[in-house]
PDB file of N, CA and C in Angstrom:
ATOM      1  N   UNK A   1     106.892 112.283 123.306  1.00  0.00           N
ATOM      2  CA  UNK A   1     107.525 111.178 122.626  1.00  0.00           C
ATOM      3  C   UNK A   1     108.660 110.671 123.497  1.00  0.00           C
ATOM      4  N   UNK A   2     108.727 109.217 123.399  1.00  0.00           N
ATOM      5  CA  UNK A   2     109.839 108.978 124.399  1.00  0.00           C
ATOM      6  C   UNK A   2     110.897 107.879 123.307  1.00  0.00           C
ATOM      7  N   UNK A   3     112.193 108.275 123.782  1.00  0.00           N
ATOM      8  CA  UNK A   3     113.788 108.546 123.149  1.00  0.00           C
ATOM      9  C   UNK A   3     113.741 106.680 123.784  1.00  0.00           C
ATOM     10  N   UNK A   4     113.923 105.838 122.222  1.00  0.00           N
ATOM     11  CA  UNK A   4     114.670 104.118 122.783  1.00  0.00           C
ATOM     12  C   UNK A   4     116.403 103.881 122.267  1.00  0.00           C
ATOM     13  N   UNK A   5     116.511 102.912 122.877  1.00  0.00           N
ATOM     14  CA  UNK A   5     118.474 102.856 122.569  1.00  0.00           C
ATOM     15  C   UNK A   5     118.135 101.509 121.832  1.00  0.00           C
ATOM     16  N   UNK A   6     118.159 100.982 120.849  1.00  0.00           N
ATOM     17  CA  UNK A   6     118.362  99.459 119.707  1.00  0.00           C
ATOM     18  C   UNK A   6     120.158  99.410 119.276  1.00  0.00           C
ATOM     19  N   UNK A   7     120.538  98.443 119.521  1.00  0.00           N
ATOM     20  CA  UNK A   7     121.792  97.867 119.015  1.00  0.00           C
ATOM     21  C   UNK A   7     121.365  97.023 117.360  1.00  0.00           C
ATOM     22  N   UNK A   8     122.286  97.593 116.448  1.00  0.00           N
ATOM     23  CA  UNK A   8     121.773  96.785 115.402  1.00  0.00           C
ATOM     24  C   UNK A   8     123.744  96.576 114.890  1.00  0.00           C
ATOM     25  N   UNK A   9     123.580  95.834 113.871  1.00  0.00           N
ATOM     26  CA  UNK A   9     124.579  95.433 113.193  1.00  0.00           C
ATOM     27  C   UNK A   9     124.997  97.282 112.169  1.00  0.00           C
ATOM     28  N   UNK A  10     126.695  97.407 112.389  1.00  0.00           N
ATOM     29  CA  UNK A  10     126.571  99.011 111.744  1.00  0.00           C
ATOM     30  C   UNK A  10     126.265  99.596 110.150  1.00  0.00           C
ATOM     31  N   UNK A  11     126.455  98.143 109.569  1.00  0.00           N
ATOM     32  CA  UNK A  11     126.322  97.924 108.203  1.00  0.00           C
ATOM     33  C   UNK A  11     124.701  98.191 107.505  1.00  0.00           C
ATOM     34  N   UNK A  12     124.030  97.854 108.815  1.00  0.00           N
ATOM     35  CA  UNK A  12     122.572  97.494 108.508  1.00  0.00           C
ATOM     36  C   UNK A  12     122.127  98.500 108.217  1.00  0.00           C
ATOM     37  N   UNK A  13     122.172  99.417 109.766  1.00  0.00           N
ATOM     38  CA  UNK A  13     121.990 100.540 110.009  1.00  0.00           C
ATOM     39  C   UNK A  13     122.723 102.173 108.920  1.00  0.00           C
ATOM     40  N   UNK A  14     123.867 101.470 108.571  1.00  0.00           N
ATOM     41  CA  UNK A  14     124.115 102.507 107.277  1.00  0.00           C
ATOM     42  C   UNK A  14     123.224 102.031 105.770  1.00  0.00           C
ATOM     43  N   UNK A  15     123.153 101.120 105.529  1.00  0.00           N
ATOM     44  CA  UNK A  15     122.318 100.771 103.991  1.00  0.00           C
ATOM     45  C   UNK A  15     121.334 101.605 104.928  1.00  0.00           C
ATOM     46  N   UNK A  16     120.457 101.463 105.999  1.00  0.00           N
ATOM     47  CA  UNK A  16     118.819 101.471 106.469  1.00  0.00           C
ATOM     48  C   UNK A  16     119.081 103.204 106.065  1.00  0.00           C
ATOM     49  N   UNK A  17     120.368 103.889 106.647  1.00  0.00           N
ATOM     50  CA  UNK A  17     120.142 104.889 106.963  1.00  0.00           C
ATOM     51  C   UNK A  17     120.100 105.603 105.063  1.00  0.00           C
ATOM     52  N   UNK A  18     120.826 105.025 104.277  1.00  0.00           N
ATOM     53  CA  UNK A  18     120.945 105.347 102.616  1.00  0.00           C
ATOM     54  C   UNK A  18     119.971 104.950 101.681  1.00  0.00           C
ATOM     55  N   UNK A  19     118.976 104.220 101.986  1.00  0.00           N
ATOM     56  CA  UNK A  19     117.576 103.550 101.725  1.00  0.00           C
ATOM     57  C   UNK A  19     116.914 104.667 102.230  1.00  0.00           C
ATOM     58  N   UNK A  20     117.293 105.008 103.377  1.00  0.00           N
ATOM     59  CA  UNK A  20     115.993 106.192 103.196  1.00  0.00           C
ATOM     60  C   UNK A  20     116.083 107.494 102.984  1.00  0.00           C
ATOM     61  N   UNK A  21     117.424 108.081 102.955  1.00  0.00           N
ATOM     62  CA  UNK A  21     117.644 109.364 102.250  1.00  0.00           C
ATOM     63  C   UNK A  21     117.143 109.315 100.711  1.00  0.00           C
ATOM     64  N   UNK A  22     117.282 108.474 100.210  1.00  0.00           N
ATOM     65  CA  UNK A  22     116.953 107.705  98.854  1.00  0.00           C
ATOM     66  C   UNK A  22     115.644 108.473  98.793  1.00  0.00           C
ATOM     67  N   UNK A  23     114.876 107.924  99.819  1.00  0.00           N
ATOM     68  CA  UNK A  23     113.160 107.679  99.631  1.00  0.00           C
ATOM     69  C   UNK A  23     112.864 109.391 100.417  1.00  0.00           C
ATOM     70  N   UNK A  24     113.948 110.407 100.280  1.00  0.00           N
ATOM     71  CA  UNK A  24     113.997 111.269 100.983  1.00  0.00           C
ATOM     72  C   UNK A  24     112.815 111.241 102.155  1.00  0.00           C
ATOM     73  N   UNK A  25     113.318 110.604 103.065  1.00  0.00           N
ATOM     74  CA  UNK A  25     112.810 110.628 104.592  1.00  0.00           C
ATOM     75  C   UNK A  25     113.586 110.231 105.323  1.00  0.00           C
ATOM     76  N   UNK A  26     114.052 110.463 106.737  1.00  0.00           N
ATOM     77  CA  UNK A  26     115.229 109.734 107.661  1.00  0.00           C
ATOM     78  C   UNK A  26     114.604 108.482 108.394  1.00  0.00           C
ATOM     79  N   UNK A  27     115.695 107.423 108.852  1.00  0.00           N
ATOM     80  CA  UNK A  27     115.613 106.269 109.385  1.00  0.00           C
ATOM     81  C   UNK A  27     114.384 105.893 110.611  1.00  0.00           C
ATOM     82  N   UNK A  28     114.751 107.545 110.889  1.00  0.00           N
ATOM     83  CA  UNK A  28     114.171 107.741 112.376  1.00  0.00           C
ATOM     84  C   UNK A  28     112.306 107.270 112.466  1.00  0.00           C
ATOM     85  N   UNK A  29     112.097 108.160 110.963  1.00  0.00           N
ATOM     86  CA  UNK A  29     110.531 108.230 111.088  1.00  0.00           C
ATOM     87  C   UNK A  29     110.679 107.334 110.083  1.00  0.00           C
ATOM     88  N   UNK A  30     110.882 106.132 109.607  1.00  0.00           N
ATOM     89  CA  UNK A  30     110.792 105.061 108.645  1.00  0.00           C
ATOM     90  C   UNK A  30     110.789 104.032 110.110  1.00  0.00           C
ATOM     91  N   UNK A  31     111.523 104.005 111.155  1.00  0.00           N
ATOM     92  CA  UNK A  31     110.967 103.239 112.491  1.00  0.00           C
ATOM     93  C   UNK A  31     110.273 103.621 113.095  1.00  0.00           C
ATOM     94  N   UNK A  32     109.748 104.824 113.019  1.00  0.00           N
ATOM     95  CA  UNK A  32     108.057 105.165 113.603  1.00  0.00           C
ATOM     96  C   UNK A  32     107.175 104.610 112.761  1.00  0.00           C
ATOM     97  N   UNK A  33     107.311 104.341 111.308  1.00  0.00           N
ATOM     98  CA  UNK A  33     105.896 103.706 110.649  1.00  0.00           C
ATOM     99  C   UNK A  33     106.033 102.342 110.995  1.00  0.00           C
ATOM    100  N   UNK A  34     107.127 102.000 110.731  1.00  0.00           N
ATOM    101  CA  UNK A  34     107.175 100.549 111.178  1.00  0.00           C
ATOM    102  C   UNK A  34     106.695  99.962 112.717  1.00  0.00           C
ATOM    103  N   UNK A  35     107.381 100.749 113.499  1.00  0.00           N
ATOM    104  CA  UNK A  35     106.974 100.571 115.004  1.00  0.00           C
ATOM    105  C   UNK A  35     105.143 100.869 114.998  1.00  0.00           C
ATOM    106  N   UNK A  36     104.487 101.850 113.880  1.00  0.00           N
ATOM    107  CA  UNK A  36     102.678 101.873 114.477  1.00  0.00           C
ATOM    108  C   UNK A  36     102.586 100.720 113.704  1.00  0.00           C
ATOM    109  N   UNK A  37     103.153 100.810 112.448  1.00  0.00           N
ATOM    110  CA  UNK A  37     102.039  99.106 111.805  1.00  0.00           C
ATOM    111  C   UNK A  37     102.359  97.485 113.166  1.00  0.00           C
ATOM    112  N   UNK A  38     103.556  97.553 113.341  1.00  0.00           N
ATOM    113  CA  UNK A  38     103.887  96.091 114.001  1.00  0.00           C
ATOM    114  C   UNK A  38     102.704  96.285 115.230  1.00  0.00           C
ATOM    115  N   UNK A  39     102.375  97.629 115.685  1.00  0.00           N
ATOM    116  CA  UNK A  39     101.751  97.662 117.045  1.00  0.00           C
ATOM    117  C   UNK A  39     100.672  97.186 116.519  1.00  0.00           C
ATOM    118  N   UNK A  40      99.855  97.419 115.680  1.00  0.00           N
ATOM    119  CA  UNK A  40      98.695  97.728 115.090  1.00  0.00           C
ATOM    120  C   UNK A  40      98.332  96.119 114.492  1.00  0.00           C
ATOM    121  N   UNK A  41      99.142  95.385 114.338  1.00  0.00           N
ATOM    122  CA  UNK A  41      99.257  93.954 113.204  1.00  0.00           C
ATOM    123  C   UNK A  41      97.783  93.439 113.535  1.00  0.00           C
ATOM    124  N   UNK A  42      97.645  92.896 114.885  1.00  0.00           N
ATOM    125  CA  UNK A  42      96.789  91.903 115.379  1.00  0.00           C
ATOM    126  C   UNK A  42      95.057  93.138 114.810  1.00  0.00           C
ATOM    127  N   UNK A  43      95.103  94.184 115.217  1.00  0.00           N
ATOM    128  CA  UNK A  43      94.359  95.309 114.785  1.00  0.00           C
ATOM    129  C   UNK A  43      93.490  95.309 113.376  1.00  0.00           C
ATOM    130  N   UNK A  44      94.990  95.542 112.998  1.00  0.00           N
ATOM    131  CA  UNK A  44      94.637  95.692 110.974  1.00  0.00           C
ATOM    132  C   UNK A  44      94.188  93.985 110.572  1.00  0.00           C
ATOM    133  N   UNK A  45      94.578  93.124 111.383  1.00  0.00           N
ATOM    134  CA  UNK A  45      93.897  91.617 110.759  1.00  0.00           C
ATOM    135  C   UNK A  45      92.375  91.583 111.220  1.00  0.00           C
ATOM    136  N   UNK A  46      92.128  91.903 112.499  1.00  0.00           N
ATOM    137  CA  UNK A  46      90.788  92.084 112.760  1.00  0.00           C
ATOM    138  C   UNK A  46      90.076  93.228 111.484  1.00  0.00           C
ATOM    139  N   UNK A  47      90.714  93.754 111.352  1.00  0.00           N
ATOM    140  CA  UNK A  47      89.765  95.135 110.584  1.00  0.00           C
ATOM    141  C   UNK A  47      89.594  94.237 109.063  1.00  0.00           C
ATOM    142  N   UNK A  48      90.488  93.275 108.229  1.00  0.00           N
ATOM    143  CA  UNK A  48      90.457  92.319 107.561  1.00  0.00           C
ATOM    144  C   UNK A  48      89.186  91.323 107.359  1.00  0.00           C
ATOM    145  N   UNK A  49      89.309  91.063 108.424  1.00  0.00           N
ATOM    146  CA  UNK A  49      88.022  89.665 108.901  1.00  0.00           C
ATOM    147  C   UNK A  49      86.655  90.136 108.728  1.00  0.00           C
ATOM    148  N   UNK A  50      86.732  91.996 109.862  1.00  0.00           N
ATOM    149  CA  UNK A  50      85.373  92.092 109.485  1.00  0.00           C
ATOM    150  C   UNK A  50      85.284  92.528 107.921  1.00  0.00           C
ATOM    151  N   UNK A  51      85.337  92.906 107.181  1.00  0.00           N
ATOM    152  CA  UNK A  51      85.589  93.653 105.873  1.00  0.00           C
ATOM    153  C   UNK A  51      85.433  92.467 105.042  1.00  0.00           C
ATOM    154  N   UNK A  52      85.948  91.050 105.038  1.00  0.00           N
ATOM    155  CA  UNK A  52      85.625  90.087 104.456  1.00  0.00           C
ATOM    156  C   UNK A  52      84.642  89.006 104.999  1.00  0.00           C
ATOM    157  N   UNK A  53      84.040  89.515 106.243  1.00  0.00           N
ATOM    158  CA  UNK A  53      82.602  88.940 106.976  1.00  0.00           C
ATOM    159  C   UNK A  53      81.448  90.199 106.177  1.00  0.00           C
ATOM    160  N   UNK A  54      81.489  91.256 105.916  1.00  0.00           N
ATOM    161  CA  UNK A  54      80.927  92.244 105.137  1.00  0.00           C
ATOM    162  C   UNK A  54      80.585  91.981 103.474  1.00  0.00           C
ATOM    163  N   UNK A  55      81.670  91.339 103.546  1.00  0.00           N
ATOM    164  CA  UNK A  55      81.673  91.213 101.863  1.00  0.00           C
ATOM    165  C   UNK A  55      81.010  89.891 101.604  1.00  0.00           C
ATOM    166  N   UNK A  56      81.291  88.718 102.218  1.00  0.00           N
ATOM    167  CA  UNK A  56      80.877  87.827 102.020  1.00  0.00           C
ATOM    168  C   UNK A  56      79.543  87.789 101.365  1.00  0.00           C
ATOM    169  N   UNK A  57      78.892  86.888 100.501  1.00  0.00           N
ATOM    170  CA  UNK A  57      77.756  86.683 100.072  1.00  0.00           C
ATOM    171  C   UNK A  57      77.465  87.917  99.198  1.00  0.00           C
ATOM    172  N   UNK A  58      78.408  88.961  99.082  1.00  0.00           N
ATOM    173  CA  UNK A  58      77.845  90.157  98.032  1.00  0.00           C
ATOM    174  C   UNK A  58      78.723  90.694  96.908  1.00  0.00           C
ATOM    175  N   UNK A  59      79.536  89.538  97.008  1.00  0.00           N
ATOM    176  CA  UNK A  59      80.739  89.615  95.761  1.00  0.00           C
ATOM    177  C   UNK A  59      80.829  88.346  95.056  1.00  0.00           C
ATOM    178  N   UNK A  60      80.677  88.943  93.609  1.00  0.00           N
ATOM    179  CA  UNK A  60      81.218  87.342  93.210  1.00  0.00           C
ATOM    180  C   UNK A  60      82.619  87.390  91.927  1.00  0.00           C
ATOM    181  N   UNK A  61      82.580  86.144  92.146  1.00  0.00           N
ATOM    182  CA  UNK A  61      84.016  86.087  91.246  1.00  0.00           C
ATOM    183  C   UNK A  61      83.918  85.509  89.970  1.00  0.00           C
ATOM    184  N   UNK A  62      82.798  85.259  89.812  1.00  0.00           N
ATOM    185  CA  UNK A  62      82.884  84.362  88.216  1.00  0.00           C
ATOM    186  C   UNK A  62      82.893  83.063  88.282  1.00  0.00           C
ATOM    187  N   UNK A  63      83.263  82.474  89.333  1.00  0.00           N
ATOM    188  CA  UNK A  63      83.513  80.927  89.679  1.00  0.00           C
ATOM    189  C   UNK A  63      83.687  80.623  90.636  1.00  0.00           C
ATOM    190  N   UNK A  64      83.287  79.228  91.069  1.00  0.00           N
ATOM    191  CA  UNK A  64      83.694  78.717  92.295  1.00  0.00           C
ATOM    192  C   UNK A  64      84.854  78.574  92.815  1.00  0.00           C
ATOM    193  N   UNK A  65      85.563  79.061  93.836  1.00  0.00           N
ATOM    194  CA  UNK A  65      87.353  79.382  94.656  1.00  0.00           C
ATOM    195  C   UNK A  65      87.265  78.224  95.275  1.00  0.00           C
ATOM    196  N   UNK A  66      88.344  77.449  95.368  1.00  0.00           N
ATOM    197  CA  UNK A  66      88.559  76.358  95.765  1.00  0.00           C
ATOM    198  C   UNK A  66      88.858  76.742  97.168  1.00  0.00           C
ATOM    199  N   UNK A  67      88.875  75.526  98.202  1.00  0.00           N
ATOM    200  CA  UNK A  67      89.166  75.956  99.809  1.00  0.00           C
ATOM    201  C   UNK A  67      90.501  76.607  99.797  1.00  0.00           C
ATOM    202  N   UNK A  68      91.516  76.050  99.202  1.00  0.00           N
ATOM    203  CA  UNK A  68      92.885  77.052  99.400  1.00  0.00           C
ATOM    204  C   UNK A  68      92.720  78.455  98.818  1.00  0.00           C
ATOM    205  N   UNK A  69      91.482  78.735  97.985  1.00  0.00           N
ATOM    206  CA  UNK A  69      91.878  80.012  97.532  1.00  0.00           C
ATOM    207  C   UNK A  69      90.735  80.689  98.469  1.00  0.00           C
ATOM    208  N   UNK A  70      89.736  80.325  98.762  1.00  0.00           N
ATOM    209  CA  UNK A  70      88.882  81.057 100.197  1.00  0.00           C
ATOM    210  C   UNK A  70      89.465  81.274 101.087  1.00  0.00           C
ATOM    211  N   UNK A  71      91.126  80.575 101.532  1.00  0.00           N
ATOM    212  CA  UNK A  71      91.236  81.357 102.887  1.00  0.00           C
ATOM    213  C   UNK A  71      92.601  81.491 102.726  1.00  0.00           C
ATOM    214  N   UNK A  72      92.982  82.110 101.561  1.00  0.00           N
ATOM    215  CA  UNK A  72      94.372  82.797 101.389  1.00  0.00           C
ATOM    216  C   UNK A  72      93.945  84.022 102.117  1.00  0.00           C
ATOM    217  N   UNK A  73      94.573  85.037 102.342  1.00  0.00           N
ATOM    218  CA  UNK A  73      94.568  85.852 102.988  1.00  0.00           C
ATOM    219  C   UNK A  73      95.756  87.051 102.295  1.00  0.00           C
TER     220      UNK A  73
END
């Protein structure tokens, strides 16, 4: 594992750090989940697309979805 230096505002960083004693877990590994999902974003949208290229044509909803509601996301 390799050690990064982030400058944040100190205020931030104390709520961030009392938010997660809260959720009993430390700051540290609450920016490791965050740091795999952000890596992962473009990833998990592909894994999205196919999953709703899969589904397509084998689900139904009861009614016809208008174009804004077919490609909400």
């Amino acid at each position: 594992m390799k050690n990064i230096t982030f400058s944040a505002d100190e205020q931030c960083i104390e709520a961030a750090r009392a938010r997660a004693t809260a959720e009993h877990t430390t700051l540290n590994d609450q920016f490791r989940i965050w740091l795999s999902e952000y890596a992962r974003k473009h990833e998990r949208l592909a894994d999205y697309d196919r999953l709703m290229q899969d589904l397509r044509g084998k689900v139904r909803v009861g009614r016809k979805l208008s174009r804004d509601e077919m490609n909400e996301r």
